[in-house]
N, C-alpha and C. Protein backbone atom coordinates (compact mmCIF):
# COMPACT_ATOMS: atom_id res chain seq x y z
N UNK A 1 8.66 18.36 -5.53
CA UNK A 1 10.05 18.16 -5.94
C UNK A 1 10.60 16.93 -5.22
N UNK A 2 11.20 15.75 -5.89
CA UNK A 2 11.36 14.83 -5.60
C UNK A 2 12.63 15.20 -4.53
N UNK A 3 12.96 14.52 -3.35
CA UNK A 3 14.14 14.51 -2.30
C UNK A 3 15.30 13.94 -2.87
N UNK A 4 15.98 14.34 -2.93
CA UNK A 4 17.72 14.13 -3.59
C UNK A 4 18.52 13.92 -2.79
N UNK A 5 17.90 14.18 -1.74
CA UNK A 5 19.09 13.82 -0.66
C UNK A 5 19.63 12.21 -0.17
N UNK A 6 20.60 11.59 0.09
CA UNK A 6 21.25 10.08 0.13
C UNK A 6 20.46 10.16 2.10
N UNK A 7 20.48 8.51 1.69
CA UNK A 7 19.40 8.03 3.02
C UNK A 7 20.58 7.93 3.61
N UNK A 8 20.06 8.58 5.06
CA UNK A 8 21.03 8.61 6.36
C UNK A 8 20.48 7.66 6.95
N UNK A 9 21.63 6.82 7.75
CA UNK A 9 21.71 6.01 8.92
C UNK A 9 22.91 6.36 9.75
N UNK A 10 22.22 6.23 10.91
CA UNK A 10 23.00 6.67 12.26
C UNK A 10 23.67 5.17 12.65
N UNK A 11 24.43 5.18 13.12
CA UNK A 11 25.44 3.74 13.37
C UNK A 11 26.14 4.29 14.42
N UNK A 12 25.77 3.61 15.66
CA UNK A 12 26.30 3.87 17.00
C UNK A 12 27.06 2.11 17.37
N UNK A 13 28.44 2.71 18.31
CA UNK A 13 28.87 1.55 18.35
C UNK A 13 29.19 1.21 19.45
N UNK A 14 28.63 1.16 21.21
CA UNK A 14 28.97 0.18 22.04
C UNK A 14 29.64 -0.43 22.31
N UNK A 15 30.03 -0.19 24.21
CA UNK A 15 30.83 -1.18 24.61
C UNK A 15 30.70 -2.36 25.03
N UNK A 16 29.72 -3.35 24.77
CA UNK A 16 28.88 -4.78 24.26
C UNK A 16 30.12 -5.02 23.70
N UNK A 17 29.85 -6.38 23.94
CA UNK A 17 30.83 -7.75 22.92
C UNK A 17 29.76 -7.19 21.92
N UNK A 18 30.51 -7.72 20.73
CA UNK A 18 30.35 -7.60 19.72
C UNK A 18 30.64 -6.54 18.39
N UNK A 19 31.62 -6.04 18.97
CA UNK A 19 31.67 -5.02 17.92
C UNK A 19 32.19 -5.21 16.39
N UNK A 20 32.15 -6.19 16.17
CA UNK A 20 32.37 -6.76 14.93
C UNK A 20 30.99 -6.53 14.07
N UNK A 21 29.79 -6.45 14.55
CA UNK A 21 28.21 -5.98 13.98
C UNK A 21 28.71 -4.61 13.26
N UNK A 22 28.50 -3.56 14.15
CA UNK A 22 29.20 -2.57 14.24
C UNK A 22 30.25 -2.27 13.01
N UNK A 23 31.38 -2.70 13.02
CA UNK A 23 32.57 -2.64 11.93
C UNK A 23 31.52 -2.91 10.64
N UNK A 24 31.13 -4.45 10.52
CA UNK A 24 30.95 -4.79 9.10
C UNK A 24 29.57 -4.34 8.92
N UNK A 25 28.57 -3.52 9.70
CA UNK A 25 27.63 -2.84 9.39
C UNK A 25 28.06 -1.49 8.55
N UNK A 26 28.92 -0.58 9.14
CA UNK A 26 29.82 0.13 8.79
C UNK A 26 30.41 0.37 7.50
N UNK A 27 31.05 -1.09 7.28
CA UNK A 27 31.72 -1.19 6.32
C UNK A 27 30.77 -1.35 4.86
N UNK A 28 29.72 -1.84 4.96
CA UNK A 28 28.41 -2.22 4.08
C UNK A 28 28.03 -1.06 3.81
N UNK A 29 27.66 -0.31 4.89
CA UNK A 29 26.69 0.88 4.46
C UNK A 29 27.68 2.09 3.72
N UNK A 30 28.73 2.15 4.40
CA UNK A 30 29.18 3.20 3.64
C UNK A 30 29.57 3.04 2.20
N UNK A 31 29.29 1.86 1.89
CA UNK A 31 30.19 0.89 0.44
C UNK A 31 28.92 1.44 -0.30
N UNK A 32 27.96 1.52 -0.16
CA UNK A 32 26.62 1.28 -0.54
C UNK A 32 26.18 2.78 -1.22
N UNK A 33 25.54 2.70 -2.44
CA UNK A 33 25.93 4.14 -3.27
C UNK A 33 24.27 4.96 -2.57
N UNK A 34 24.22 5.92 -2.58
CA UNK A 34 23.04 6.77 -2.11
C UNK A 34 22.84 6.40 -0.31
N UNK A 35 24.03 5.82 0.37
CA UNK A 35 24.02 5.67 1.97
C UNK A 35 24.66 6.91 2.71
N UNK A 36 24.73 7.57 3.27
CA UNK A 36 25.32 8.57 4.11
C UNK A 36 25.36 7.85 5.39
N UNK A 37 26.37 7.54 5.97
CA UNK A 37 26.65 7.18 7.24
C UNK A 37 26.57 8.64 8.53
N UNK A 38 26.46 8.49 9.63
CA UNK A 38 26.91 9.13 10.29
C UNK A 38 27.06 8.32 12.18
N UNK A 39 28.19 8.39 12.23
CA UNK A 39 28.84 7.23 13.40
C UNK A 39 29.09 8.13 14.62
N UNK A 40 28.62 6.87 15.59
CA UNK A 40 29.59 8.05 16.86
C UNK A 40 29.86 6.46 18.01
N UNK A 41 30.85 6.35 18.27
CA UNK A 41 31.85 5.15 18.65
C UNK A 41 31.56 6.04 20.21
N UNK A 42 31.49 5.07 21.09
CA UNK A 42 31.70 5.41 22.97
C UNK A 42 32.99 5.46 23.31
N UNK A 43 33.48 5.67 24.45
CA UNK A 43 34.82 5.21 25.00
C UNK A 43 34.89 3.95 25.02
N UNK A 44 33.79 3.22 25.32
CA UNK A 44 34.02 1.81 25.74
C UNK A 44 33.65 0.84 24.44
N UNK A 45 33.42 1.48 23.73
CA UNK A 45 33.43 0.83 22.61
C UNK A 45 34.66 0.60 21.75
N UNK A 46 35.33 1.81 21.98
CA UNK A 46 37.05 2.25 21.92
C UNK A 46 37.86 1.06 22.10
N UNK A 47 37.34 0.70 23.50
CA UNK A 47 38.69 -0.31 24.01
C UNK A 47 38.12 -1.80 23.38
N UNK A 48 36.69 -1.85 23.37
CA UNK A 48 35.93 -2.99 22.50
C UNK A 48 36.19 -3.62 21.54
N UNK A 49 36.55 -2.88 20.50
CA UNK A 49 37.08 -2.74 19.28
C UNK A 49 38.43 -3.16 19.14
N UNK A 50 39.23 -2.72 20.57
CA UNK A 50 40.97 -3.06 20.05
C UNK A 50 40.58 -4.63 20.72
N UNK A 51 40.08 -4.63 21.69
CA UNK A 51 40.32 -6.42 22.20
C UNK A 51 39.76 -6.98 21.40
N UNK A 52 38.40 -6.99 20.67
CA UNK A 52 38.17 -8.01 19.60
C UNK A 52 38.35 -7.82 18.66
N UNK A 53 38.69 -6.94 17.71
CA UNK A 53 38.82 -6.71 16.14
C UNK A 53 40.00 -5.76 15.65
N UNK A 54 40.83 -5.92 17.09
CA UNK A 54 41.98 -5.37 16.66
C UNK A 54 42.41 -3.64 15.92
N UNK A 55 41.25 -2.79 16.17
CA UNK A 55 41.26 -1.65 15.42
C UNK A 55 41.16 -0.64 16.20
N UNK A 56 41.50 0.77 15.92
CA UNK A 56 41.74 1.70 16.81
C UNK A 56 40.24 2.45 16.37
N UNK A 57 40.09 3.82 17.36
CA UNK A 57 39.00 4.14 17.19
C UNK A 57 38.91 4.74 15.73
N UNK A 58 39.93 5.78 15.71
CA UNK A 58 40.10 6.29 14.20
C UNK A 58 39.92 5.09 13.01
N UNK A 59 40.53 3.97 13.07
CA UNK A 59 40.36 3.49 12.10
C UNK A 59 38.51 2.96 11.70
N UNK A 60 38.35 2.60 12.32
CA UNK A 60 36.63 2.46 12.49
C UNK A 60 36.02 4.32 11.99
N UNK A 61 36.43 5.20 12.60
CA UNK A 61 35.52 6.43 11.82
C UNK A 61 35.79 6.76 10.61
N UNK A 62 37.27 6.18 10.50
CA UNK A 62 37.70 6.20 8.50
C UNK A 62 36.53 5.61 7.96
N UNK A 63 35.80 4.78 8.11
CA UNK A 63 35.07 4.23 7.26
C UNK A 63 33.16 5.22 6.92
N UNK A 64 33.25 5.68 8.36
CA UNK A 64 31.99 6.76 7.85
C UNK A 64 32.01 7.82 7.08
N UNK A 65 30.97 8.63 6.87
CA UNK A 65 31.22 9.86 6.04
C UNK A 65 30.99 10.45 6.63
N UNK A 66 29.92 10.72 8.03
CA UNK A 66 30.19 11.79 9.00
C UNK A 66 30.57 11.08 9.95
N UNK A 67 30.96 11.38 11.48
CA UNK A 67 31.62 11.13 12.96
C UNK A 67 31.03 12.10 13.39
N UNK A 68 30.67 11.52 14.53
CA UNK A 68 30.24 12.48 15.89
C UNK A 68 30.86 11.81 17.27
N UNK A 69 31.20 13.31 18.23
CA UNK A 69 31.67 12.54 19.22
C UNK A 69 30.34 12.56 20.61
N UNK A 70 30.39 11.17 21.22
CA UNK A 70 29.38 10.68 22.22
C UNK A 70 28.94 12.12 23.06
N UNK A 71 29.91 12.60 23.38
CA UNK A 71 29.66 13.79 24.45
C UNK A 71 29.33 15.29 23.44
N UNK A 72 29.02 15.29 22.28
CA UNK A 72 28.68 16.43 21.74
C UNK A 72 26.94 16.60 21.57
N UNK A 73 26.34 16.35 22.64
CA UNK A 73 24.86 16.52 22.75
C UNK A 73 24.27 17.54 21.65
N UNK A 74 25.13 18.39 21.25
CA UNK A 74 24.74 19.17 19.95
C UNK A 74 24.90 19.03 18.90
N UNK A 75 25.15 18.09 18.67
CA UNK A 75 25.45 17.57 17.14
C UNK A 75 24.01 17.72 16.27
N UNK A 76 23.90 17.61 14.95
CA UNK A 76 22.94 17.46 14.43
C UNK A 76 21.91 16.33 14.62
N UNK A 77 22.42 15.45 14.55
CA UNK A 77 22.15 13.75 14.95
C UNK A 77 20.72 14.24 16.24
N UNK A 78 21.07 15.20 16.81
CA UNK A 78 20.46 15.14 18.28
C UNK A 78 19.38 16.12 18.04
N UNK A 79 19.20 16.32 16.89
CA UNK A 79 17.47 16.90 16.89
C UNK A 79 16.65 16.43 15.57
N UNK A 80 15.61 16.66 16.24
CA UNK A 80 14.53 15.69 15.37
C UNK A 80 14.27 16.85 13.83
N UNK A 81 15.00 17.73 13.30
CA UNK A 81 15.25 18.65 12.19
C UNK A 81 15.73 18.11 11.03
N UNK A 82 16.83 17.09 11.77
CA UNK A 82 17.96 16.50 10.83
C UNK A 82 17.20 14.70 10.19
N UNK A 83 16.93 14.72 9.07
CA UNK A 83 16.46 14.30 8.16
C UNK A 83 17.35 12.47 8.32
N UNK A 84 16.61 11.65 8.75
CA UNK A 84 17.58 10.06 8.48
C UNK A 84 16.55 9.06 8.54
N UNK A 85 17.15 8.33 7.84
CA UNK A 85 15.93 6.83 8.07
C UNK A 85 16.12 6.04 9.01
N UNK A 86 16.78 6.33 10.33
CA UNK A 86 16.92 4.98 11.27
C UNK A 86 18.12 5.40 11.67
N UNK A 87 18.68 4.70 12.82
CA UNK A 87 19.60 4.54 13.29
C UNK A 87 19.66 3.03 13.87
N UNK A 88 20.94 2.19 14.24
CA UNK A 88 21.27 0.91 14.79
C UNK A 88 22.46 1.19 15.28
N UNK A 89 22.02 0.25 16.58
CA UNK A 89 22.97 1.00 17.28
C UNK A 89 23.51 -1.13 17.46
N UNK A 90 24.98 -1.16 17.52
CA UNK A 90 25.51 -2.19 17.14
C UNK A 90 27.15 -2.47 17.40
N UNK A 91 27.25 -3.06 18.39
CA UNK A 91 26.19 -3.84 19.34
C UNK A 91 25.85 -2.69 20.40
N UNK A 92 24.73 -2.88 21.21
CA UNK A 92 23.96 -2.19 22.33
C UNK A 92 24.46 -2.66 23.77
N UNK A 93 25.08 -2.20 24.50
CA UNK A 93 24.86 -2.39 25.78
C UNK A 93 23.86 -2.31 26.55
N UNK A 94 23.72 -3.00 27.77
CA UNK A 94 22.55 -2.60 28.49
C UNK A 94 22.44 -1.58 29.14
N UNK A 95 23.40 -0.87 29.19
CA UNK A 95 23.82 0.62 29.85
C UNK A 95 22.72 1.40 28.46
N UNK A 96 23.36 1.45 27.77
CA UNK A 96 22.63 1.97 26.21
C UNK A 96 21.30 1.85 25.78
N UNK A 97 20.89 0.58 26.49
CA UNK A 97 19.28 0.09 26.72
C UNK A 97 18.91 0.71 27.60
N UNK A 98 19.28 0.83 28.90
CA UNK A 98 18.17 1.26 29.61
C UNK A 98 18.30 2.82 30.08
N UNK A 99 19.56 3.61 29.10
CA UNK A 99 19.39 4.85 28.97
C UNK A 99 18.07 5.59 27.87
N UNK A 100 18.06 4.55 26.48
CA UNK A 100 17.10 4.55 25.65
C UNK A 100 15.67 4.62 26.42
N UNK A 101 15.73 3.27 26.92
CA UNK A 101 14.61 3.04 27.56
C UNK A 101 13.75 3.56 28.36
N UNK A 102 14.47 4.75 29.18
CA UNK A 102 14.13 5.58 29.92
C UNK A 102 14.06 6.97 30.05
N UNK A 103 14.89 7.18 28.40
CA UNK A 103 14.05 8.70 27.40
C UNK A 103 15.39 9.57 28.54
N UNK A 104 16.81 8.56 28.83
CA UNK A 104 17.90 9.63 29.65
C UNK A 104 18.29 10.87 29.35
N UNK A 105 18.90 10.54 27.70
CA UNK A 105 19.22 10.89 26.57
C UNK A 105 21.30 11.67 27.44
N UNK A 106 21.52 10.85 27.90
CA UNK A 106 22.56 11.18 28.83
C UNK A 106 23.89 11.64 28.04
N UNK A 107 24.08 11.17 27.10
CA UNK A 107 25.21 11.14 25.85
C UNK A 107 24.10 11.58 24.11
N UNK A 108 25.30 11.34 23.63
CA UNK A 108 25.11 11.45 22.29
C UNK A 108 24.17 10.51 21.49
N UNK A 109 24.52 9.29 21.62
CA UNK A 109 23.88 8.29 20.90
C UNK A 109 22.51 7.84 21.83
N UNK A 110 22.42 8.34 23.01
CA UNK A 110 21.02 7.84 23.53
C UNK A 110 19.84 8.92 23.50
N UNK A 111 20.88 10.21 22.98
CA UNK A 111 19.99 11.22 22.43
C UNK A 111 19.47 11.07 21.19
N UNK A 112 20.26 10.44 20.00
CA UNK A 112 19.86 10.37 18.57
C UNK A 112 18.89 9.37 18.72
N UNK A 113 19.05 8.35 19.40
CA UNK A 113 18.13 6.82 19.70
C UNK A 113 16.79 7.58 19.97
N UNK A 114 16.76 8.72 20.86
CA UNK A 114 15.51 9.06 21.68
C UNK A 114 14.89 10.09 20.67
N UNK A 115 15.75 10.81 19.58
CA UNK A 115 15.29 11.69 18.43
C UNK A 115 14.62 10.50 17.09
N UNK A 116 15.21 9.62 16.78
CA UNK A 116 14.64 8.45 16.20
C UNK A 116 13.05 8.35 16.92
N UNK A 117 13.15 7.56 17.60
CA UNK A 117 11.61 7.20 18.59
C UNK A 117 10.88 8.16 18.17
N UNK A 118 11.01 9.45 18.57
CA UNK A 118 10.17 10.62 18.83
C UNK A 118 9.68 10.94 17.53
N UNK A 119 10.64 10.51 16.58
CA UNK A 119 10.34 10.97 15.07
C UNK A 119 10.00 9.93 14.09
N UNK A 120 9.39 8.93 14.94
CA UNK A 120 8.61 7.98 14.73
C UNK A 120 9.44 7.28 13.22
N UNK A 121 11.08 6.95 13.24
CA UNK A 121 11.82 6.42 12.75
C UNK A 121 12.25 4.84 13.53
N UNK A 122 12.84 4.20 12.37
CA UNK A 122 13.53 2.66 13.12
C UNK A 122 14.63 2.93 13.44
N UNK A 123 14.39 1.95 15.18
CA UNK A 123 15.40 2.30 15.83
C UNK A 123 15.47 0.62 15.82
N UNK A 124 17.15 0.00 15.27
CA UNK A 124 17.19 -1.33 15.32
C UNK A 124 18.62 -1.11 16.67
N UNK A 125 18.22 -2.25 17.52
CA UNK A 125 19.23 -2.36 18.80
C UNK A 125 19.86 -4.25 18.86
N UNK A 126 20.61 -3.90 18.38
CA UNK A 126 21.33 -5.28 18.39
C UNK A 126 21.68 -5.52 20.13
N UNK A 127 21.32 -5.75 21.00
CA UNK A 127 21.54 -5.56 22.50
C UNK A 127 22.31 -7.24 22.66
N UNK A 128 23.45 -6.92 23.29
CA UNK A 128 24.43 -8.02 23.67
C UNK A 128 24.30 -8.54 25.22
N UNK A 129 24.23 -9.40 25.30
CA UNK A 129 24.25 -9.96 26.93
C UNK A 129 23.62 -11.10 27.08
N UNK A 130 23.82 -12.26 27.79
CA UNK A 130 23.28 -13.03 28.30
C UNK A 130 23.77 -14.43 29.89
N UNK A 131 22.95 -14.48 29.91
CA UNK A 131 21.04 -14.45 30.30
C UNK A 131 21.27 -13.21 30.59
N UNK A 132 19.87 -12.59 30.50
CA UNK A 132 19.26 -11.55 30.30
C UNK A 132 18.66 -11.69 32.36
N UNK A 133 18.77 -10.89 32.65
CA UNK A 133 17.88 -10.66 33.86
C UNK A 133 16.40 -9.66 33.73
N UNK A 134 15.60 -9.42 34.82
CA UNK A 134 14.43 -8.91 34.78
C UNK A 134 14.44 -7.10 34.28
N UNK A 135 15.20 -6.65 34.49
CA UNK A 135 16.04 -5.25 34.15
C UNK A 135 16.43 -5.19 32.69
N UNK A 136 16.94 -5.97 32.09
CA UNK A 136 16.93 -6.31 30.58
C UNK A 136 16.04 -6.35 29.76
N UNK A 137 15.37 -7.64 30.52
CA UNK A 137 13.82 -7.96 29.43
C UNK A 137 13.07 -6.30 29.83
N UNK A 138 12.58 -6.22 30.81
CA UNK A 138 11.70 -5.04 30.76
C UNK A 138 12.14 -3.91 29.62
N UNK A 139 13.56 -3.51 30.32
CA UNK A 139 13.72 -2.33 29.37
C UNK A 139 13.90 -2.71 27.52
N UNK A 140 13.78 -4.09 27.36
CA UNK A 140 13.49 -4.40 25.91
C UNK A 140 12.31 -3.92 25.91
N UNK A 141 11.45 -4.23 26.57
CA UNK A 141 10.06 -4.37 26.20
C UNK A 141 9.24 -2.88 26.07
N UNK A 142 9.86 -2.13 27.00
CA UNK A 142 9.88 -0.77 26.87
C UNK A 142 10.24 -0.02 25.50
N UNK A 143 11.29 -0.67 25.13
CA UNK A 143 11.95 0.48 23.37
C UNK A 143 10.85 -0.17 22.73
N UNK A 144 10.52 -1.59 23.07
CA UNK A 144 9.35 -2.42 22.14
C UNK A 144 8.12 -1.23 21.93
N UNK A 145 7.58 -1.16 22.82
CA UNK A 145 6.24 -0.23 23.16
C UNK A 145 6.66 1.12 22.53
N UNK A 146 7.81 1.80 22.61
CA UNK A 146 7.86 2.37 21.82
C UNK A 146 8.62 2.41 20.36
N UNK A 147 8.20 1.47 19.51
CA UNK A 147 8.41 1.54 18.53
C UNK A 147 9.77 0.95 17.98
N UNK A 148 10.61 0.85 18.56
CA UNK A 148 11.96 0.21 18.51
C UNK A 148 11.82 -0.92 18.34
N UNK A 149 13.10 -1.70 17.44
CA UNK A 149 13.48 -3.03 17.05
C UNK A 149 14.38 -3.73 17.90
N UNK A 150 14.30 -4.60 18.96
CA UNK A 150 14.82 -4.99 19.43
C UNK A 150 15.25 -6.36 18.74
N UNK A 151 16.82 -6.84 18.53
CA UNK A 151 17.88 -7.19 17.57
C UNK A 151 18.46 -8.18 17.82
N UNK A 152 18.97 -8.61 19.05
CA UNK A 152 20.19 -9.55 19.63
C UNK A 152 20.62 -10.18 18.82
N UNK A 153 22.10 -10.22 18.47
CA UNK A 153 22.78 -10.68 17.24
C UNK A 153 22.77 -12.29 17.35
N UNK A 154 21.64 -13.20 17.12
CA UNK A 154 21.62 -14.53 17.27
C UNK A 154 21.87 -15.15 15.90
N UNK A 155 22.99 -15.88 15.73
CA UNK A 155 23.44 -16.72 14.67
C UNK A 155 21.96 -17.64 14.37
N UNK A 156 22.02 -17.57 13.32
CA UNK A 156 20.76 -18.67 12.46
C UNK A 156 21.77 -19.78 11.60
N UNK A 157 21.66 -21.08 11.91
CA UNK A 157 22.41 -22.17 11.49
C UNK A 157 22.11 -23.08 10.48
N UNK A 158 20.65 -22.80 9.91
CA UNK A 158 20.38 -22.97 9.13
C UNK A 158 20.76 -22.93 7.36
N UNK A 159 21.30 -22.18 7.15
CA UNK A 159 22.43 -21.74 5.99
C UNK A 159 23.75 -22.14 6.26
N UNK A 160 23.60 -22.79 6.96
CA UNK A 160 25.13 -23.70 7.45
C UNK A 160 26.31 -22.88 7.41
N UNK A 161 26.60 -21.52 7.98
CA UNK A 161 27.98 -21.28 7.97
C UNK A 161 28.56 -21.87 8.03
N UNK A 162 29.90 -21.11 7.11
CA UNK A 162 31.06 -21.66 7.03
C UNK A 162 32.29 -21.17 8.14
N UNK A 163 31.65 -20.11 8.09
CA UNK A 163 33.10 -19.22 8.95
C UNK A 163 31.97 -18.52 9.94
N UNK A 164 32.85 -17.62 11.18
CA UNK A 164 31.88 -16.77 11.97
C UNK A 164 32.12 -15.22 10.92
N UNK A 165 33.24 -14.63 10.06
CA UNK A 165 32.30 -14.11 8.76
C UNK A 165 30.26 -13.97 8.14
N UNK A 166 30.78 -15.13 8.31
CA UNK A 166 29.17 -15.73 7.26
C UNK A 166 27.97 -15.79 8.40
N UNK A 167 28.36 -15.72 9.15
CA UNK A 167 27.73 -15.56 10.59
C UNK A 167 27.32 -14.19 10.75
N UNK A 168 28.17 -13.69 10.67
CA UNK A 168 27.97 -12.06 11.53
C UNK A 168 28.06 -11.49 9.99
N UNK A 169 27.85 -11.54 8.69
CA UNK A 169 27.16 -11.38 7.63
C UNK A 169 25.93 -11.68 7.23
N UNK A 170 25.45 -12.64 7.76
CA UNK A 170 24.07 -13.31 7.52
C UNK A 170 23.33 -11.98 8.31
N UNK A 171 23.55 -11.82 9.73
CA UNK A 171 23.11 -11.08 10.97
C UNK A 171 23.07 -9.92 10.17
N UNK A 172 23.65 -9.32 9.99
CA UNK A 172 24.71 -7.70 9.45
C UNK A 172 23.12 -7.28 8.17
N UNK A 173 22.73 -8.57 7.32
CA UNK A 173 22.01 -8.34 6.18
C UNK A 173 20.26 -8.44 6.54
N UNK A 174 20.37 -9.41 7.61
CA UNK A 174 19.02 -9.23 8.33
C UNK A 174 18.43 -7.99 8.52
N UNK A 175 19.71 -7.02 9.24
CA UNK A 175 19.67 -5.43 10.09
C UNK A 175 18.94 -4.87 8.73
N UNK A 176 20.20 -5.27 8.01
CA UNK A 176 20.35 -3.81 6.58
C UNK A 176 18.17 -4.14 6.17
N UNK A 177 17.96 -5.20 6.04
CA UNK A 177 16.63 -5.55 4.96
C UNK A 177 15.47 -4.61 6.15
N UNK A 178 15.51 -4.40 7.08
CA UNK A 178 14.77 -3.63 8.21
C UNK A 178 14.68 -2.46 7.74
N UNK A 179 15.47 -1.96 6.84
CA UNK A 179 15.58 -0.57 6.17
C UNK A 179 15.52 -0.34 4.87
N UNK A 180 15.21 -1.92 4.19
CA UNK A 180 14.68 -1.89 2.62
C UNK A 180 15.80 -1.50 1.79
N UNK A 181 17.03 -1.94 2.40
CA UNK A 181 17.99 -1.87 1.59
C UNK A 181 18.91 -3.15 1.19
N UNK A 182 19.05 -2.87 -0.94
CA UNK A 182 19.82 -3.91 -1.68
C UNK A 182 20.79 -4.25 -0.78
N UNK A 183 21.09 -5.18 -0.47
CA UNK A 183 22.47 -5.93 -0.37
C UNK A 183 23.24 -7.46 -1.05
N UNK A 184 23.88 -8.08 -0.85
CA UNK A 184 24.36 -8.74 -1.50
C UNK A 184 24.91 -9.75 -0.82
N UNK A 185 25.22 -9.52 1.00
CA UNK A 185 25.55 -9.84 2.30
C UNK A 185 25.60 -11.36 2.77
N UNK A 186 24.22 -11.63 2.22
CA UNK A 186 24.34 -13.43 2.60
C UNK A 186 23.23 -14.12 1.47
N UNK A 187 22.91 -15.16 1.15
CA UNK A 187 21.74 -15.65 0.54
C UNK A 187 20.40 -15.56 1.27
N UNK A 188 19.63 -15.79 0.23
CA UNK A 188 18.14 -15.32 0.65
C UNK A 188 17.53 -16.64 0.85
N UNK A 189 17.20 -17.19 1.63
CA UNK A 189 16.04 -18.47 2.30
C UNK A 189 15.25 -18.69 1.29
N UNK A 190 15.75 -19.96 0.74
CA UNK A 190 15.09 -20.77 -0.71
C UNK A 190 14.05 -21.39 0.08
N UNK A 191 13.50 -22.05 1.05
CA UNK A 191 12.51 -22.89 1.67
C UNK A 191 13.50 -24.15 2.16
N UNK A 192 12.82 -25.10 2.82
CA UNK A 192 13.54 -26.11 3.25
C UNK A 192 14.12 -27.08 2.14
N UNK A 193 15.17 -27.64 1.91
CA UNK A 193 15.47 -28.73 1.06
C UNK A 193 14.60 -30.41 1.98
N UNK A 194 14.09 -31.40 0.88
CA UNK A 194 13.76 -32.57 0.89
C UNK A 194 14.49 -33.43 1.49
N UNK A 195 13.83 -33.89 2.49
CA UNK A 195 14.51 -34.69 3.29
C UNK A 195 14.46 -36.53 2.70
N UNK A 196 15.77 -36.97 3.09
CA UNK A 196 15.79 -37.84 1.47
C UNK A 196 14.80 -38.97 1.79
N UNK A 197 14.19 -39.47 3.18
CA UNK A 197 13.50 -40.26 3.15
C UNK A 197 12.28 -39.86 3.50
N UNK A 198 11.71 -38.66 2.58
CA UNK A 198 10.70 -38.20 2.37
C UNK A 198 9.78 -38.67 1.65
């Protein structure tokens, strides 16, 4: 009997710069027909959100179809029973990394991260910070080994944005194609154009 059920993604959102990934990841997937969202926002992602993108926490969970809160270690999200294709967590702190990294599972979302892994699902980590110190790279290299996508939201300039929109859309559609899903997000890489004194 064929599965009827709409593909879940977990969307965790960090107190990392960047929570603008996050929002317009959000905003995509839930737009998106046969997507089931299910979100769970930090405290510090809370205050993240109002300094750069101006939005309260509620307004950001309006946009999912389920919410979970960080400290409800029992949520469904948090056992490997509950049926999803991935989770991205966006943007990632390094707090968030090297709780992953080290199988803490201390909260909510580093439990679903560590139920992903285990259930041999994609785990994409947009991880914010730089320079990176020796504590960083390792614990990348660690979610690496196990199976995790390590992400860092790096602008590609090549498609010449226009706006930081088209920027953190280009990024946003990269994530989504990791999970084999239509989008519409940015253009697709025609090959190089001819250089005229070619």
């Amino acid at each position: 009997m064929p599965d009827s059920r709409p593909r879940r993604i977990i969307v965790a959102i960090t107190g990392a710069t960047g929570a603008v990934y996050g929002v317009r990841l959000l905003q995509h997937l839930s737009a998106t027909p046969g997507i089931e969202t299910h979100l769970v926002v930090s405290d510090a992602a809370a205050l993240t959100l109002h300094q750069e993108v101006d939005l309260a926490r509620r307004d950001v969970e309006a946009m999912a179809h389920v919410v979970h809160k960080n400290r409800d270690i029992g949520a469904s999200i948090a056992s490997g029973s509950f049926q999803s294709d991935g989770m991205v967590i966006a943007p990632c702190s390094m707090k968030t990394l090297a709780s992953v990294a080290h199988g803490l599972s201390d909260n909510l979302i580093a439990r679903a991260a560590d139920v992903v892994l285990k259930e041999r699902r994609r785990l994409v980590m947009m991880v914010r910070e730089t320079p990176f110190n020796l504590a960083h790279l390792r614990n990348m290299t660690l979610v690496t080994e196990m199976g995790g996508v390590i992400f860092p939201p790096l602008p590609g300039f090549y498609q010449r944005p226009a706006s930081i929109e088209e920027m953190v859309d280009h990024t946003v559609a990269r994530v989504i194609d990791l999970f084999g899903i239509e989008h519409a997000l940015a253009p697709r890489w025609g090959g190089m154009k001819q250089a005229p004194d070619a």
